[in-house]
PDB file of N, CA and C in Angstrom:
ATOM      1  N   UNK A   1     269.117-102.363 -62.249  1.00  0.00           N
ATOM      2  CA  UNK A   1     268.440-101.408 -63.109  1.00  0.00           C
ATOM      3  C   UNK A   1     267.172-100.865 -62.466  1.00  0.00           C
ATOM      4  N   UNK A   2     266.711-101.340 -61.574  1.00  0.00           N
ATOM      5  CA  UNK A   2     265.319-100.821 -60.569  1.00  0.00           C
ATOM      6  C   UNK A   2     265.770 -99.762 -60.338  1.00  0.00           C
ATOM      7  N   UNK A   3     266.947 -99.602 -59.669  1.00  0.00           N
ATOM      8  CA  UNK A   3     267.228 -97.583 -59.035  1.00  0.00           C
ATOM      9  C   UNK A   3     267.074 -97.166 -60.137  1.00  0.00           C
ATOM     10  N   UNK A   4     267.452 -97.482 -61.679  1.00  0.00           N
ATOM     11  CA  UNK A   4     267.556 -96.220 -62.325  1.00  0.00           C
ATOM     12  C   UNK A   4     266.269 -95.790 -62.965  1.00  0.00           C
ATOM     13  N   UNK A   5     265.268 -97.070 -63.122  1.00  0.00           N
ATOM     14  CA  UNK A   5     264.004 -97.057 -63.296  1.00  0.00           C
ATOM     15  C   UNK A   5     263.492 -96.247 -62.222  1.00  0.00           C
ATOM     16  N   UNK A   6     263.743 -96.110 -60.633  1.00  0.00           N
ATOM     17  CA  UNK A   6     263.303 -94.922 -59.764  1.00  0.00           C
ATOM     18  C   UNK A   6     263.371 -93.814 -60.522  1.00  0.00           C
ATOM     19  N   UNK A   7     264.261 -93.068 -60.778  1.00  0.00           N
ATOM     20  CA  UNK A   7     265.370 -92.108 -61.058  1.00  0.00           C
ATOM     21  C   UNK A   7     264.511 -91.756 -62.747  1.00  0.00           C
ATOM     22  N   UNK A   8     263.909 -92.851 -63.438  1.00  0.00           N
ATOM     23  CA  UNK A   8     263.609 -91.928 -64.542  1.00  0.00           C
ATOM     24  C   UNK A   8     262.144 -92.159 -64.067  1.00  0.00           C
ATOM     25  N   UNK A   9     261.487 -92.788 -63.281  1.00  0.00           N
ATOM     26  CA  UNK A   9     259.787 -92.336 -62.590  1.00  0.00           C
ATOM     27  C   UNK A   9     259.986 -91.334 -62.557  1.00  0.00           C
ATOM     28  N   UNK A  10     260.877 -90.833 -61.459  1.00  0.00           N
ATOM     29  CA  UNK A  10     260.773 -89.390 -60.926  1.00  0.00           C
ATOM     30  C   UNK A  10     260.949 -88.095 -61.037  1.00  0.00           C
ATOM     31  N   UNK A  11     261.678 -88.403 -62.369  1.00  0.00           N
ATOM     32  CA  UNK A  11     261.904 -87.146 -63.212  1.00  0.00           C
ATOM     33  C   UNK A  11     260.743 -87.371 -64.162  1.00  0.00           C
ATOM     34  N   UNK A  12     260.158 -88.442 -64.801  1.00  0.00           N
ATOM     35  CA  UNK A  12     258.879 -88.380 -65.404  1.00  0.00           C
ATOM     36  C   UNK A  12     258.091 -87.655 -64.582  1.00  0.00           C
ATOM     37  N   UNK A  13     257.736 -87.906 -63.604  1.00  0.00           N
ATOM     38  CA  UNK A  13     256.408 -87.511 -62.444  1.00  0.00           C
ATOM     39  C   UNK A  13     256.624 -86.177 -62.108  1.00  0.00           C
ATOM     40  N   UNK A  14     257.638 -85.728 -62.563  1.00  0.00           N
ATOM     41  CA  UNK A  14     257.612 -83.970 -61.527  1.00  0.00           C
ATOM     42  C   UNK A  14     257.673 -83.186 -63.467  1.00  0.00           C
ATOM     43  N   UNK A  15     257.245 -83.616 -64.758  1.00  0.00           N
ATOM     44  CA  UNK A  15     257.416 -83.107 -65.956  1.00  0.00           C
ATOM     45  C   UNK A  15     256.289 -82.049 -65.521  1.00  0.00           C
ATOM     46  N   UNK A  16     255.299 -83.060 -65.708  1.00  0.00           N
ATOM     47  CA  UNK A  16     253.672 -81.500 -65.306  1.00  0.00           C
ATOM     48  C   UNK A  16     254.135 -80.143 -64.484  1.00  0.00           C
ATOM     49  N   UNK A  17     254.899 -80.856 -63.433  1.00  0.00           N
ATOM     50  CA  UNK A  17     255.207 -79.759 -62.291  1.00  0.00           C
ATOM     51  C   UNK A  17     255.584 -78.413 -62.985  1.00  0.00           C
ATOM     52  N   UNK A  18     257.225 -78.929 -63.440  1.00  0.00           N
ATOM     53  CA  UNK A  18     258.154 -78.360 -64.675  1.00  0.00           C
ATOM     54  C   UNK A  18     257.089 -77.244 -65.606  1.00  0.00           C
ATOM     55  N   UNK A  19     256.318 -77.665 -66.449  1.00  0.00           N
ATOM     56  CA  UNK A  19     255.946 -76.813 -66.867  1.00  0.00           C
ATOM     57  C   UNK A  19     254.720 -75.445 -66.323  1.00  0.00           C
ATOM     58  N   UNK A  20     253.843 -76.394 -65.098  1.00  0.00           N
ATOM     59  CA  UNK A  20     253.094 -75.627 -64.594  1.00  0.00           C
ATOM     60  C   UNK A  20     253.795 -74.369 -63.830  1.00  0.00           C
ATOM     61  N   UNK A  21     255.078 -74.824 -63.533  1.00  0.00           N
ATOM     62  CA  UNK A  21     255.944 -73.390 -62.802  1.00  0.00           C
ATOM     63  C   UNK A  21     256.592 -73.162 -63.443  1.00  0.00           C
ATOM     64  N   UNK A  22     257.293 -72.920 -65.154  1.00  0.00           N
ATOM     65  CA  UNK A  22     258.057 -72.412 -65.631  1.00  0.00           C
ATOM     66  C   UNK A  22     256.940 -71.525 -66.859  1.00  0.00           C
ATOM     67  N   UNK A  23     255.976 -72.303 -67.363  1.00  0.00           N
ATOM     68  CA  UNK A  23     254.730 -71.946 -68.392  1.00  0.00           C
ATOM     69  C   UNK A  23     253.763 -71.046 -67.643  1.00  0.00           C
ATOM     70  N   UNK A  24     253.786 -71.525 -66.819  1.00  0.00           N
ATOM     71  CA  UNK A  24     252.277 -70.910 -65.815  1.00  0.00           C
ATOM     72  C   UNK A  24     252.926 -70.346 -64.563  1.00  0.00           C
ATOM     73  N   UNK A  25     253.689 -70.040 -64.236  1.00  0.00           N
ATOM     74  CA  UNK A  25     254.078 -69.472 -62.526  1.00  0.00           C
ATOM     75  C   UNK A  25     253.112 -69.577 -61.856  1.00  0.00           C
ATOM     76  N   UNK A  26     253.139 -70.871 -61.296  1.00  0.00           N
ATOM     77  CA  UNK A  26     252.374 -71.685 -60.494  1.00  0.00           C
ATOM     78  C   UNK A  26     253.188 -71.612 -59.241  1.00  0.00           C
ATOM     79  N   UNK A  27     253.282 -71.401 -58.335  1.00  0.00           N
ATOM     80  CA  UNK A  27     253.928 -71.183 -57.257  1.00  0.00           C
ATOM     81  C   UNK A  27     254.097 -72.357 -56.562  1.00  0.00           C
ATOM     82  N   UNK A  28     252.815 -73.207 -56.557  1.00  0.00           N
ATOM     83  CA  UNK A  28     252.646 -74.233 -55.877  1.00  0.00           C
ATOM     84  C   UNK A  28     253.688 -75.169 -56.450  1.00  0.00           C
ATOM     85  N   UNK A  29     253.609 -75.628 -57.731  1.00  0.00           N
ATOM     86  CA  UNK A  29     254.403 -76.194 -58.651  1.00  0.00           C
ATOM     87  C   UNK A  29     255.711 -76.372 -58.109  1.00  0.00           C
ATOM     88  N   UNK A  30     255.879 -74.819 -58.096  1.00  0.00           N
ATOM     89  CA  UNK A  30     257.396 -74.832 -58.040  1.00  0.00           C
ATOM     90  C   UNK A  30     257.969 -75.437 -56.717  1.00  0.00           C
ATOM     91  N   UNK A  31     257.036 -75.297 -55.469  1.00  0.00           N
ATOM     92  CA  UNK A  31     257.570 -76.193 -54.413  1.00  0.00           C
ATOM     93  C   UNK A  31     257.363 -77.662 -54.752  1.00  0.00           C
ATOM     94  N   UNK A  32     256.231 -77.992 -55.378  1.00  0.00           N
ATOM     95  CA  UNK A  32     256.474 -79.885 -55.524  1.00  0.00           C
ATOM     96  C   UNK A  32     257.849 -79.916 -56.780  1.00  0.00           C
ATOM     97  N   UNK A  33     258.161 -79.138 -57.137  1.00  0.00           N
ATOM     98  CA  UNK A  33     259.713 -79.323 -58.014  1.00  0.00           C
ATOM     99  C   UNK A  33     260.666 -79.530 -57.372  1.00  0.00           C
ATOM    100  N   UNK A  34     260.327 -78.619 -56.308  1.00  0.00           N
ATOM    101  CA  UNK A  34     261.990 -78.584 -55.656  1.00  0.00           C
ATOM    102  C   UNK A  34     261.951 -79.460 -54.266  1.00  0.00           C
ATOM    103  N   UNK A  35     260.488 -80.072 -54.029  1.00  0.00           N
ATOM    104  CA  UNK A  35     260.523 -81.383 -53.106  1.00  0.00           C
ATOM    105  C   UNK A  35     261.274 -82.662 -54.271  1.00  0.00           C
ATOM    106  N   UNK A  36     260.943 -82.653 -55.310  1.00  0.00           N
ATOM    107  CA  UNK A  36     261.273 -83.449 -56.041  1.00  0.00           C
ATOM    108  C   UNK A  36     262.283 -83.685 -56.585  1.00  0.00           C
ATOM    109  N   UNK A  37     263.228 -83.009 -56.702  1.00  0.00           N
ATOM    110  CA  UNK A  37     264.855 -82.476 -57.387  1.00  0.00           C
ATOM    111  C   UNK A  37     264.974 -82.950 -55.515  1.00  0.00           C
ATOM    112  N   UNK A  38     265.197 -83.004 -54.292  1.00  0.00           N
ATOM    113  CA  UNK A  38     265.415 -82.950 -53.533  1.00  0.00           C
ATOM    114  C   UNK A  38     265.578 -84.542 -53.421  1.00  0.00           C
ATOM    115  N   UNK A  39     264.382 -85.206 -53.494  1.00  0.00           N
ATOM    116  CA  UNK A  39     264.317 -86.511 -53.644  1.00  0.00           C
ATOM    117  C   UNK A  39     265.156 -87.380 -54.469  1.00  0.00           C
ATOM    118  N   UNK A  40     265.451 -86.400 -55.800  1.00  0.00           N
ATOM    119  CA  UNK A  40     266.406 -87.186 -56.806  1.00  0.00           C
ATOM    120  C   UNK A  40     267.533 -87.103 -56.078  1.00  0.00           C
ATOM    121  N   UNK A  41     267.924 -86.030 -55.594  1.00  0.00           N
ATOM    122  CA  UNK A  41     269.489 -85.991 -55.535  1.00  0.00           C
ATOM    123  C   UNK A  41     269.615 -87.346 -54.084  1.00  0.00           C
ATOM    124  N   UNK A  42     268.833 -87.512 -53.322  1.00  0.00           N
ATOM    125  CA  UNK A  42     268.639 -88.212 -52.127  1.00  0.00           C
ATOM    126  C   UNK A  42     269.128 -89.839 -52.497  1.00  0.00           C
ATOM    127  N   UNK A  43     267.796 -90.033 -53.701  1.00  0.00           N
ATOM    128  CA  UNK A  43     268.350 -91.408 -54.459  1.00  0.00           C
ATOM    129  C   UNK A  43     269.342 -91.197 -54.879  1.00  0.00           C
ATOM    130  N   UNK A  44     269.647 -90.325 -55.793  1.00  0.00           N
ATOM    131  CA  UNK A  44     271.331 -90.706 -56.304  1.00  0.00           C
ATOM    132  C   UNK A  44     272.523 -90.791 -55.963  1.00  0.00           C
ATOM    133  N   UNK A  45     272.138 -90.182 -54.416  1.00  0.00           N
ATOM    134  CA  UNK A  45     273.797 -90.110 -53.570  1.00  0.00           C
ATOM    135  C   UNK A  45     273.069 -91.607 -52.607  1.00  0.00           C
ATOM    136  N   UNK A  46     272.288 -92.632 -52.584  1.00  0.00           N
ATOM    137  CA  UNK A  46     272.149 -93.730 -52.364  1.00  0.00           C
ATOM    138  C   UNK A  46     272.619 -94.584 -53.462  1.00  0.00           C
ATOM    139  N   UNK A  47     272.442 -94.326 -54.845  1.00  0.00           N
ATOM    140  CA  UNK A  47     272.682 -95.375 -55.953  1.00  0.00           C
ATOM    141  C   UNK A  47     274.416 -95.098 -55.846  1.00  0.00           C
ATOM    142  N   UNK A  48     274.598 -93.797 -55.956  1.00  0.00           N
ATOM    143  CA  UNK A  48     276.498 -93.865 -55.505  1.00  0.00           C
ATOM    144  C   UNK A  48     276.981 -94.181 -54.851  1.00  0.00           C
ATOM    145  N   UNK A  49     276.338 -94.960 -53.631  1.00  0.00           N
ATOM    146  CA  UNK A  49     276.809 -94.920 -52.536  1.00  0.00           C
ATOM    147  C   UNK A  49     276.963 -96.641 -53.131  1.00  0.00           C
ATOM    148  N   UNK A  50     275.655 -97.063 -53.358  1.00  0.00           N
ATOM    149  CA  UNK A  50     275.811 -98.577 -54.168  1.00  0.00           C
ATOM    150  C   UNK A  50     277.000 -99.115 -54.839  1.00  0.00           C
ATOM    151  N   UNK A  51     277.002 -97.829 -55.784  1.00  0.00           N
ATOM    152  CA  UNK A  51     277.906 -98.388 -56.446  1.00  0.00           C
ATOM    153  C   UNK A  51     279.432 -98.086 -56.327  1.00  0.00           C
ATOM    154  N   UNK A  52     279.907 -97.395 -55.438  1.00  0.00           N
ATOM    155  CA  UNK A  52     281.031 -97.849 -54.877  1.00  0.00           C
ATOM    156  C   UNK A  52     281.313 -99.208 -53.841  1.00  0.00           C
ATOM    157  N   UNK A  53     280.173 -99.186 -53.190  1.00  0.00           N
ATOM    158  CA  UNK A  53     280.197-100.384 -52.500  1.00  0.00           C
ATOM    159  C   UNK A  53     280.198-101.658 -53.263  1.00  0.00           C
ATOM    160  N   UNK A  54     279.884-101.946 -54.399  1.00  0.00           N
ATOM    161  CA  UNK A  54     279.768-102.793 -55.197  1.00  0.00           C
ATOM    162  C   UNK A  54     281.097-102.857 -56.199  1.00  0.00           C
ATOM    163  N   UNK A  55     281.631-101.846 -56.429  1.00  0.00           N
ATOM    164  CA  UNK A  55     282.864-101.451 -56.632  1.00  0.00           C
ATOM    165  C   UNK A  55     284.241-102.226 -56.011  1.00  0.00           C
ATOM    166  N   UNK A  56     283.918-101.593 -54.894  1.00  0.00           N
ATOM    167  CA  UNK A  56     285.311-101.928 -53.770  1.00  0.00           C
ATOM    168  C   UNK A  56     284.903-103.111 -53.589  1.00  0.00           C
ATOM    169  N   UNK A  57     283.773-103.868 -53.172  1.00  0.00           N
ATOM    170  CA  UNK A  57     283.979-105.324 -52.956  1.00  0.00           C
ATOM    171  C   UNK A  57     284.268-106.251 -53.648  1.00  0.00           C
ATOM    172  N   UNK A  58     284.135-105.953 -55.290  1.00  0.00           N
ATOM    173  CA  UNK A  58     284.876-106.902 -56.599  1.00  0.00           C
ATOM    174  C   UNK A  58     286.362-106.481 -56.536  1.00  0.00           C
ATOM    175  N   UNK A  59     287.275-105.617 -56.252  1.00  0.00           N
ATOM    176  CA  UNK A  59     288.607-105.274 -55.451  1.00  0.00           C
ATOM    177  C   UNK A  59     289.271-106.138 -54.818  1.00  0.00           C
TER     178      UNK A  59
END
């Protein structure tokens, strides 16, 4: 449950971002968003990667 506790940090931590570039067209914003959506998808094709491996070895 730690990865998924990553996974909801990090979508907590980029919320401010979210609104400062969708409320405010913050420009800046919008690049720490899309460093951050970048990062999620990074962990989650690691937690998939987990959990097939964890998968196939109870097999």
């Amino acid at each position: 449950m730690a990865r998924f506790d990553e996974v909801k940090n990090l979508v907590m931590s980029l919320e401010g971002d979210f609104e400062k570039f969708y409320d405010k067209n913050n420009q800046a914003a919008g690049t720490r968003v899309r460093k951050g959506m970048q990062e999620l998808k990074t962990l989650a094709q690691a937690i998939r990667a987990e959990v097939q491996d964890a998968k196939n070895k109870d097999a």
